[in-house]
C-alpha atoms as a PDB file:
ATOM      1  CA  UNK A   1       0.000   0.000   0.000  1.00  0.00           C
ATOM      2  CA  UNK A   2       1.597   3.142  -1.463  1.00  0.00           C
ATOM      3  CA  UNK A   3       1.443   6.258   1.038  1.00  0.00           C
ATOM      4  CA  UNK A   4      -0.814   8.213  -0.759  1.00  0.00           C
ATOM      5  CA  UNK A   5      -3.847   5.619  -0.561  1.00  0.00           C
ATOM      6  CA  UNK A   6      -2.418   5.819   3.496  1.00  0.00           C
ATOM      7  CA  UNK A   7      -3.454   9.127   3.670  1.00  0.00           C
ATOM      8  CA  UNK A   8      -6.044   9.724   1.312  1.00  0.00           C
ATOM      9  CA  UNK A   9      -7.981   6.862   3.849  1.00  0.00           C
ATOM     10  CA  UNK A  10      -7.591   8.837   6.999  1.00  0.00           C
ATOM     11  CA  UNK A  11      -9.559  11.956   4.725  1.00  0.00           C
ATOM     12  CA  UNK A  12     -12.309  10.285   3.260  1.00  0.00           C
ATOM     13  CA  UNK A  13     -14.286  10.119   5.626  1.00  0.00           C
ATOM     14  CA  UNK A  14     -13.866  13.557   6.410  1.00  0.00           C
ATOM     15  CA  UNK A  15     -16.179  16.995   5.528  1.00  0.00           C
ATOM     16  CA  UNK A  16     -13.622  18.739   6.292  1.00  0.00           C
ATOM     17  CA  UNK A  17     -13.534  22.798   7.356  1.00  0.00           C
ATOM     18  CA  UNK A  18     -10.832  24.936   7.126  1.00  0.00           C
ATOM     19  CA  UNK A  19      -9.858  27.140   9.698  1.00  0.00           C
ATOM     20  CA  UNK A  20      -7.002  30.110   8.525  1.00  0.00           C
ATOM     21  CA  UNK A  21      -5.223  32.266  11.197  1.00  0.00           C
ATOM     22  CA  UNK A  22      -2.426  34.512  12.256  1.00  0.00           C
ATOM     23  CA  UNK A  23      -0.914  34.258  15.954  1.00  0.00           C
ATOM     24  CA  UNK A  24       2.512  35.486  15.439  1.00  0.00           C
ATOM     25  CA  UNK A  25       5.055  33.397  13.741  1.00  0.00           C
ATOM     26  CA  UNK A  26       4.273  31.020  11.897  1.00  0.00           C
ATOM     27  CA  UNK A  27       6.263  27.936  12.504  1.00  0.00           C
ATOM     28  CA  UNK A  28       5.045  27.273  16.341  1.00  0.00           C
ATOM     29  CA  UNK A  29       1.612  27.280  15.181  1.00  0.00           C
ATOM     30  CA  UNK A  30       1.671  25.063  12.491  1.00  0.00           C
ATOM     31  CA  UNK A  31       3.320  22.055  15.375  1.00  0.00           C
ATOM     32  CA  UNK A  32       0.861  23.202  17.620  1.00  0.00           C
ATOM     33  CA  UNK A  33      -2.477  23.155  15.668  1.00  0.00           C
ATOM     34  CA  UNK A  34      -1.283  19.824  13.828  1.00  0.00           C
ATOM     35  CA  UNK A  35      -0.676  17.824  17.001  1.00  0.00           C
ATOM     36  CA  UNK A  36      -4.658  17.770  17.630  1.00  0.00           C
ATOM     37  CA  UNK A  37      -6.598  14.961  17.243  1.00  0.00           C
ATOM     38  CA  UNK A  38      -8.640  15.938  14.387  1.00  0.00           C
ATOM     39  CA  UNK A  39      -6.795  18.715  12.215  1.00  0.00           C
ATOM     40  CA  UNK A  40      -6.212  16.353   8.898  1.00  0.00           C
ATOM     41  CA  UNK A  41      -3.473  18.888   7.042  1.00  0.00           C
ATOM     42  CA  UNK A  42      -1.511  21.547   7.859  1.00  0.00           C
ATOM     43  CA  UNK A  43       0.462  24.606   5.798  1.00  0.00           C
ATOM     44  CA  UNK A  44       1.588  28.182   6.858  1.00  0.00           C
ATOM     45  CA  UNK A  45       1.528  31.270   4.363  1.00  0.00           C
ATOM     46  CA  UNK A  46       0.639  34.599   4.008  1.00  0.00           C
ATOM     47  CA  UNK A  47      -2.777  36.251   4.162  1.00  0.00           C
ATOM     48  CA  UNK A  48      -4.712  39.320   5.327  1.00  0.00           C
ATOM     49  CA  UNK A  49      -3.247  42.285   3.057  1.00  0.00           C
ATOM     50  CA  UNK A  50      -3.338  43.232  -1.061  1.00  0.00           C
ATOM     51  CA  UNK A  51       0.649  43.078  -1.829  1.00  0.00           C
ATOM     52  CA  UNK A  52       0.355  40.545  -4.603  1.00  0.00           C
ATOM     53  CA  UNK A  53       2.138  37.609  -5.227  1.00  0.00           C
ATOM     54  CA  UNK A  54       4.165  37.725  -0.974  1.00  0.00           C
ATOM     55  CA  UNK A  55       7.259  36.172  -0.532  1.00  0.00           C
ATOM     56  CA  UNK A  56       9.122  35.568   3.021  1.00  0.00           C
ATOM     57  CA  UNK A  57      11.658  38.089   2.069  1.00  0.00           C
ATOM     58  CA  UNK A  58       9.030  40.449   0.853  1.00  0.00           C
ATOM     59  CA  UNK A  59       5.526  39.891   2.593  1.00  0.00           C
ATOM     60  CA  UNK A  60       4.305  43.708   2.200  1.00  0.00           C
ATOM     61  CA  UNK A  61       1.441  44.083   4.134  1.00  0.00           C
ATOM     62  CA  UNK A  62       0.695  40.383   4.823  1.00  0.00           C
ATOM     63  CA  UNK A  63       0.454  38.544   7.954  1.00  0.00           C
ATOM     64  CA  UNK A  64       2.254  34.640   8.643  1.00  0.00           C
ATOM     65  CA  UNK A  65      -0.484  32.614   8.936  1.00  0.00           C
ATOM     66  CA  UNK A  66      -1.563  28.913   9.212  1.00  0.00           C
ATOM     67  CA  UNK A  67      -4.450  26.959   7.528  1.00  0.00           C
ATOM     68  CA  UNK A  68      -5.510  23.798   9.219  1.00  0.00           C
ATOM     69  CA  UNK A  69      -7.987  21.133   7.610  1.00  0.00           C
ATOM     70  CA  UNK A  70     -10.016  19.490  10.310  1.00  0.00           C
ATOM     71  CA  UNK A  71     -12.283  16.903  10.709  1.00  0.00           C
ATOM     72  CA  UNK A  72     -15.380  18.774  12.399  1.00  0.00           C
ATOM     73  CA  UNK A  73     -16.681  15.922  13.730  1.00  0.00           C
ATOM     74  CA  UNK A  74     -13.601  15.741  16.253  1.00  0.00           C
ATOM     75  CA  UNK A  75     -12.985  19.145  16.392  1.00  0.00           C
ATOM     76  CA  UNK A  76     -15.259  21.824  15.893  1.00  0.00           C
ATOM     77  CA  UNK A  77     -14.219  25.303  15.010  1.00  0.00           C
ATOM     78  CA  UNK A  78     -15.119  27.062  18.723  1.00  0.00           C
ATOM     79  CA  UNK A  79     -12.366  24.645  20.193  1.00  0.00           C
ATOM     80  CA  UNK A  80     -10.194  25.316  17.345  1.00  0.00           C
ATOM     81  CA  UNK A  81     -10.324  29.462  18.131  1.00  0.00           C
ATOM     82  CA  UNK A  82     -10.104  28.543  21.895  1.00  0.00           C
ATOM     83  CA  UNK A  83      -7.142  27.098  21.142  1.00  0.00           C
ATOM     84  CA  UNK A  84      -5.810  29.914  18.878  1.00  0.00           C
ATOM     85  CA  UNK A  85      -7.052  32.745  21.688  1.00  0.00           C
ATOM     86  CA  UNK A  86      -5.360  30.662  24.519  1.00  0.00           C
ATOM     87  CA  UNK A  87      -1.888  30.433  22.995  1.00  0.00           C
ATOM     88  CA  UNK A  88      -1.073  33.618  22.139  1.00  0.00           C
ATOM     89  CA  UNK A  89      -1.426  37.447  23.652  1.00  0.00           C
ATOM     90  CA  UNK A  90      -3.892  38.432  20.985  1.00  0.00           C
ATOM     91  CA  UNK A  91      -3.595  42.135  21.138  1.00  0.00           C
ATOM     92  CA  UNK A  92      -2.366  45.193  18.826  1.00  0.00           C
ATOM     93  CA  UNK A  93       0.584  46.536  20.870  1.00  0.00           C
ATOM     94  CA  UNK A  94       2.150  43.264  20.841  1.00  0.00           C
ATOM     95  CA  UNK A  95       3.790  43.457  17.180  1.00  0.00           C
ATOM     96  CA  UNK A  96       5.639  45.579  14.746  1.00  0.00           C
ATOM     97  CA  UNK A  97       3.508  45.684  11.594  1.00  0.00           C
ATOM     98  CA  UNK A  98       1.632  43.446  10.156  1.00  0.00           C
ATOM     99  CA  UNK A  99       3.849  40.011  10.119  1.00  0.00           C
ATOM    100  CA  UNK A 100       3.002  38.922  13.509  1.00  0.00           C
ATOM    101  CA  UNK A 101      -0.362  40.187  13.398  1.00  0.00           C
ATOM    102  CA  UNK A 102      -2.823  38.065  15.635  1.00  0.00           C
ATOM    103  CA  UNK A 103      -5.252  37.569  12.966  1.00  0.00           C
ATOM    104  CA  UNK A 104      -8.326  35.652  11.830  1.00  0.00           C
ATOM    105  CA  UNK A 105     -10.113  35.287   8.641  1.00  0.00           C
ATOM    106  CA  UNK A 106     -13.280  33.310   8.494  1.00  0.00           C
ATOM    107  CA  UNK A 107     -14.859  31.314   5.800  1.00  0.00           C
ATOM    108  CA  UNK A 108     -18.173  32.516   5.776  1.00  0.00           C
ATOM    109  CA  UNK A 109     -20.767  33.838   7.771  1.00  0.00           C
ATOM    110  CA  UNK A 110     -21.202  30.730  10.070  1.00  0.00           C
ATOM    111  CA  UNK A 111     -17.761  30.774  10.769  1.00  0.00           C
ATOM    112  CA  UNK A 112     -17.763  34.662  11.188  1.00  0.00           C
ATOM    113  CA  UNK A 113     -20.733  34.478  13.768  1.00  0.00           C
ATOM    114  CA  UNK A 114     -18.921  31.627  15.874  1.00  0.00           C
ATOM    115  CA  UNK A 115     -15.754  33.581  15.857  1.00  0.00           C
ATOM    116  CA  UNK A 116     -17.790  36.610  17.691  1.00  0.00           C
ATOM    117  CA  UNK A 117     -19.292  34.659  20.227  1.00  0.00           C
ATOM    118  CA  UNK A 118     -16.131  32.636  20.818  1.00  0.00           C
ATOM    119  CA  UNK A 119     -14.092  35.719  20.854  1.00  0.00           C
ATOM    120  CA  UNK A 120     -16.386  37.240  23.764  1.00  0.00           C
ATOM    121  CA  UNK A 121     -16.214  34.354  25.743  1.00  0.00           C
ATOM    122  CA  UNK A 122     -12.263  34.325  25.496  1.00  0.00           C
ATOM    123  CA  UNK A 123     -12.468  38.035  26.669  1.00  0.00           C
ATOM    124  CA  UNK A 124     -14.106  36.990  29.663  1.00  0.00           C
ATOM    125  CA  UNK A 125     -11.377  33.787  30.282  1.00  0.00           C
ATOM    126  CA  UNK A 126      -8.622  36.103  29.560  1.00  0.00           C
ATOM    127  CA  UNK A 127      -9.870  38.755  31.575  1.00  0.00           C
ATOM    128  CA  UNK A 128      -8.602  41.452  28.707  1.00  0.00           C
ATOM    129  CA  UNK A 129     -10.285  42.950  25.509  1.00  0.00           C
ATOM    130  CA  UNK A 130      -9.190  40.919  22.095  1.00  0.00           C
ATOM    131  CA  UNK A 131      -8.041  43.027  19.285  1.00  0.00           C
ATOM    132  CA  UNK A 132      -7.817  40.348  16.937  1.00  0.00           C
ATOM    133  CA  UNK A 133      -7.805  41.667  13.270  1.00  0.00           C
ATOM    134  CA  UNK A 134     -11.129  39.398  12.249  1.00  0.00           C
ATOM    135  CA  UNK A 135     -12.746  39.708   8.528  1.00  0.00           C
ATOM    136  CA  UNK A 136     -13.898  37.310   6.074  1.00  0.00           C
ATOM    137  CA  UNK A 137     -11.711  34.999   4.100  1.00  0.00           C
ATOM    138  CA  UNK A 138      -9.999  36.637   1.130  1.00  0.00           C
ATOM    139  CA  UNK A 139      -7.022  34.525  -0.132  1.00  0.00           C
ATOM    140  CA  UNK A 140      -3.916  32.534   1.040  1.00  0.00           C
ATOM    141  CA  UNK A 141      -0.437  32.237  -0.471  1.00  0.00           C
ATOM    142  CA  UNK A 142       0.877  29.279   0.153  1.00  0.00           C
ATOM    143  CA  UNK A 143       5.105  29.832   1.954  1.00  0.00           C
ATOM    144  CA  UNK A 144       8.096  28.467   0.634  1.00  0.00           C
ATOM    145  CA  UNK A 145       8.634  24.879   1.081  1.00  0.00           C
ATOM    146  CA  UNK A 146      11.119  25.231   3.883  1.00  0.00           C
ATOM    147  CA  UNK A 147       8.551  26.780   6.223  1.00  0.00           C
ATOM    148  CA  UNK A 148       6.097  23.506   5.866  1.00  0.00           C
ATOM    149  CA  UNK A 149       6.712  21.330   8.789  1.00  0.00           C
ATOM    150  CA  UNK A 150       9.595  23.722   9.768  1.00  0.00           C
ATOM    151  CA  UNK A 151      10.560  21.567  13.033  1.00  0.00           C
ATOM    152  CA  UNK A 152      10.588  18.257  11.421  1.00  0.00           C
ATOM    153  CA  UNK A 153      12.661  19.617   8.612  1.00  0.00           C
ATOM    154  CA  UNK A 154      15.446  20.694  11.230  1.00  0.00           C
ATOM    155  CA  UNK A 155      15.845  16.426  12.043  1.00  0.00           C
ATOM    156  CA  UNK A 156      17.553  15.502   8.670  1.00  0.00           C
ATOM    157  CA  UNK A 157      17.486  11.899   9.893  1.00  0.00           C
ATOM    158  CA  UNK A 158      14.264  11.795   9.950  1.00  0.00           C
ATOM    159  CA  UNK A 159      13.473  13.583   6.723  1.00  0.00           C
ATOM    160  CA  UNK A 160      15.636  10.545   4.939  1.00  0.00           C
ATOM    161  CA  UNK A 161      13.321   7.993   6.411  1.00  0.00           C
ATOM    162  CA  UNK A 162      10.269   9.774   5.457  1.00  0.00           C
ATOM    163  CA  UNK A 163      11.690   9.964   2.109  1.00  0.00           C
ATOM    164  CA  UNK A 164      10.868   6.216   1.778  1.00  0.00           C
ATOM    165  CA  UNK A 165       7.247   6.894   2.002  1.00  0.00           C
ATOM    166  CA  UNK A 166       7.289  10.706   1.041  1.00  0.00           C
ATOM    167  CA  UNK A 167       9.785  11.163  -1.827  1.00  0.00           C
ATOM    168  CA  UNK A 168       7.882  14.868  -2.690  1.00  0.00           C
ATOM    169  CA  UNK A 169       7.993  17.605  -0.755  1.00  0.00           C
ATOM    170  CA  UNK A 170       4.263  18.093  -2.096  1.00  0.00           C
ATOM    171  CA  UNK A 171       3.473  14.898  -0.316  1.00  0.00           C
ATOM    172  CA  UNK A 172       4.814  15.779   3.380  1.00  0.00           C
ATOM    173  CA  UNK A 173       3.424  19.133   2.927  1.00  0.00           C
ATOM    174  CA  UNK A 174      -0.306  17.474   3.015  1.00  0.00           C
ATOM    175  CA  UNK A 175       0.187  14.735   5.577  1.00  0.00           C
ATOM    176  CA  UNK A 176      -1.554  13.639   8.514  1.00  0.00           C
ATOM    177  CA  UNK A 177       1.374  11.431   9.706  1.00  0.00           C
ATOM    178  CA  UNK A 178       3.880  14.336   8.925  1.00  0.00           C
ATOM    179  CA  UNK A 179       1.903  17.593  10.815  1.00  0.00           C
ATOM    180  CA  UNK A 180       1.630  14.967  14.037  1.00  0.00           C
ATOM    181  CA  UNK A 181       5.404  14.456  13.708  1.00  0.00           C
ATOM    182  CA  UNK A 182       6.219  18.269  13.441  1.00  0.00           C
ATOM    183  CA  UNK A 183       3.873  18.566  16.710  1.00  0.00           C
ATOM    184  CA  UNK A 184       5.885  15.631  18.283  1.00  0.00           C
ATOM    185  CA  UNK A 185       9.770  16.967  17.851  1.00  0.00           C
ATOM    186  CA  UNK A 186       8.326  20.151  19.244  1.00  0.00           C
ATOM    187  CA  UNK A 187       7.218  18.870  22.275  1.00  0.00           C
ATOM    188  CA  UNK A 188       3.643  19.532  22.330  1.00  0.00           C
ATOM    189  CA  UNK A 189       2.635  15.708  21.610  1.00  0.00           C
ATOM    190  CA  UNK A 190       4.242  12.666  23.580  1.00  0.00           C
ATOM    191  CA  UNK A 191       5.261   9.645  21.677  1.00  0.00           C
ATOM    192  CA  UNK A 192       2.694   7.569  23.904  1.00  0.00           C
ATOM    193  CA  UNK A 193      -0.073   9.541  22.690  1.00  0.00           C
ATOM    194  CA  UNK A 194       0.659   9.720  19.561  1.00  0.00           C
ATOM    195  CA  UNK A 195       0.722   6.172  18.980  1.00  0.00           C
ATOM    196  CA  UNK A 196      -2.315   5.864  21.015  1.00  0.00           C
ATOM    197  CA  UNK A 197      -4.076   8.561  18.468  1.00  0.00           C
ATOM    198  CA  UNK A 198      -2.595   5.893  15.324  1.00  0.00           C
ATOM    199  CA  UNK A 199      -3.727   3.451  16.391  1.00  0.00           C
ATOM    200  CA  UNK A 200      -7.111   4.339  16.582  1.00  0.00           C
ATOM    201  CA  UNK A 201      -7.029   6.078  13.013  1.00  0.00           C
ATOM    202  CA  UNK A 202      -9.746   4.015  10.814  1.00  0.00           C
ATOM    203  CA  UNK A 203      -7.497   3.281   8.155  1.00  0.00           C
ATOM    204  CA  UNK A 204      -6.553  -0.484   6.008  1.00  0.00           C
ATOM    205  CA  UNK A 205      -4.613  -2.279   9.240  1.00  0.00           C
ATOM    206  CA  UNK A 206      -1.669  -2.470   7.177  1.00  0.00           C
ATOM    207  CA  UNK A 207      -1.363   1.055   6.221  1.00  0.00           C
ATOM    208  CA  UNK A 208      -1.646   1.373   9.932  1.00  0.00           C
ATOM    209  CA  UNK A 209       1.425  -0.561  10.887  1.00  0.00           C
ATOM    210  CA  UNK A 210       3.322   0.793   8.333  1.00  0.00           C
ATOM    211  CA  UNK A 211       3.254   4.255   9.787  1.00  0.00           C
ATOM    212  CA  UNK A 212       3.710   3.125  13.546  1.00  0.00           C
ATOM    213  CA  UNK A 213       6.173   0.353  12.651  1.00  0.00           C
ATOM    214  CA  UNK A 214       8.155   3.567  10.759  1.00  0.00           C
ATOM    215  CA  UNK A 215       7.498   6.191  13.744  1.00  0.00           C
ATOM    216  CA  UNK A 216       8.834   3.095  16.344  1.00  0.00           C
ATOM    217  CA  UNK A 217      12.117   2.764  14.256  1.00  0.00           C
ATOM    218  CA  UNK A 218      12.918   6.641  13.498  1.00  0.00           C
ATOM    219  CA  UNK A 219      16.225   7.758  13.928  1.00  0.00           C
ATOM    220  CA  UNK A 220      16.294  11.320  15.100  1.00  0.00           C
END
């Protein structure tokens, strides 16, 4: 069983939502918000201002932001913006311009309305006013390839083992397997859990102990 029918098992099941934020930079939480149960794919990039065409080097008035795919069935949006308003200081005199920008951008009017209510409730948790920059979903340009997965990508090891499975870049970026690993070397997920999660994912048995059997055995 090739890696791709792996993977495209653990999202068929799935109406997926997508959820597309900004809470400083980007690389924390992309390992963050793809170590939850639930959050199918993962990529950062830049969204939120009308340069065209943003680059790392040359964002103009763009913010780093993440997208996350998620299962809503597991994890529905309110716990996914608790999660964004809980892990970082969500306010306007916190950054320089508009890179670090804590920053939401909703997918329609459902999503808008939830974001509203969540965000009052988070005011009262917080015990602060949120001055997140909140609007409707415009676009997203996708970041250089060295920013996907940015934590996992620092243990080359690792990255030659995956290559086995994942020989394109294009194939890491959209993996469930891969965002839980970038989660793991940052320390948010422990390897107990995260074979715990596996094992549970409905998936062919085999495709299942190919990706433990290749977690157990990494070399970091």
């Amino acid at each position: 069983m090739d890696i791709q029918t792996i993977e495209e098992e653990l999202h068929k099941t799935c109406d997926l939502e997508t959820a597309t934020f900004g809470m400083g930079c980007f690389w924390g939480p992309d390992a963050r918000f793809g170590s939850l149960q639930g959050v199918i794919r993962t990529r950062v990039g830049y969204a939120g201002g009308t340069t065209p065409t943003p680059t790392y080097r040359q964002m103009g008035d763009h913010t780093e932001t993440v997208e996350i795919d998620f299962d809503p069935a597991i994890l529905r949006y309110e716990d996914v913006l608790r999660h964004f308003w809980r892990n970082h200081y969500p306010n306007r005199d916190q950054y320089k311009g508009r890179q670090y920008l804590s920053l939401l951008r909703c997918r329609g009017n459902e999503q808008l309305e939830i974001a509203e209510r969540v965000k009052t409730e988070m005011e009262v948790e917080l015990g602060e006013r949120i001055e997140t920059n909140i609007a409707g979903f415009t676009d997203f340009t996708l970041a250089e390839e060295r920013h996907q997965k940015y934590y996992l990508k620092r243990y080359p090891k690792a990255l030659e083992q995956l290559k086995v499975l994942y020989p394109e870049p294009e194939l890491l970026l959209h993996s469930t397997f891969a965002a839980r690993l970038n989660g793991f070397v940052k320390g948010i997920r422990t390897k107990e859990s995260l074979l715990e999660e596996m094992n549970g994912w409905k998936i062919d048995q085999d495709g299942r102990a190919v990706l433990i059997d290749l977690f157990q055995r990494m070399k970091w």
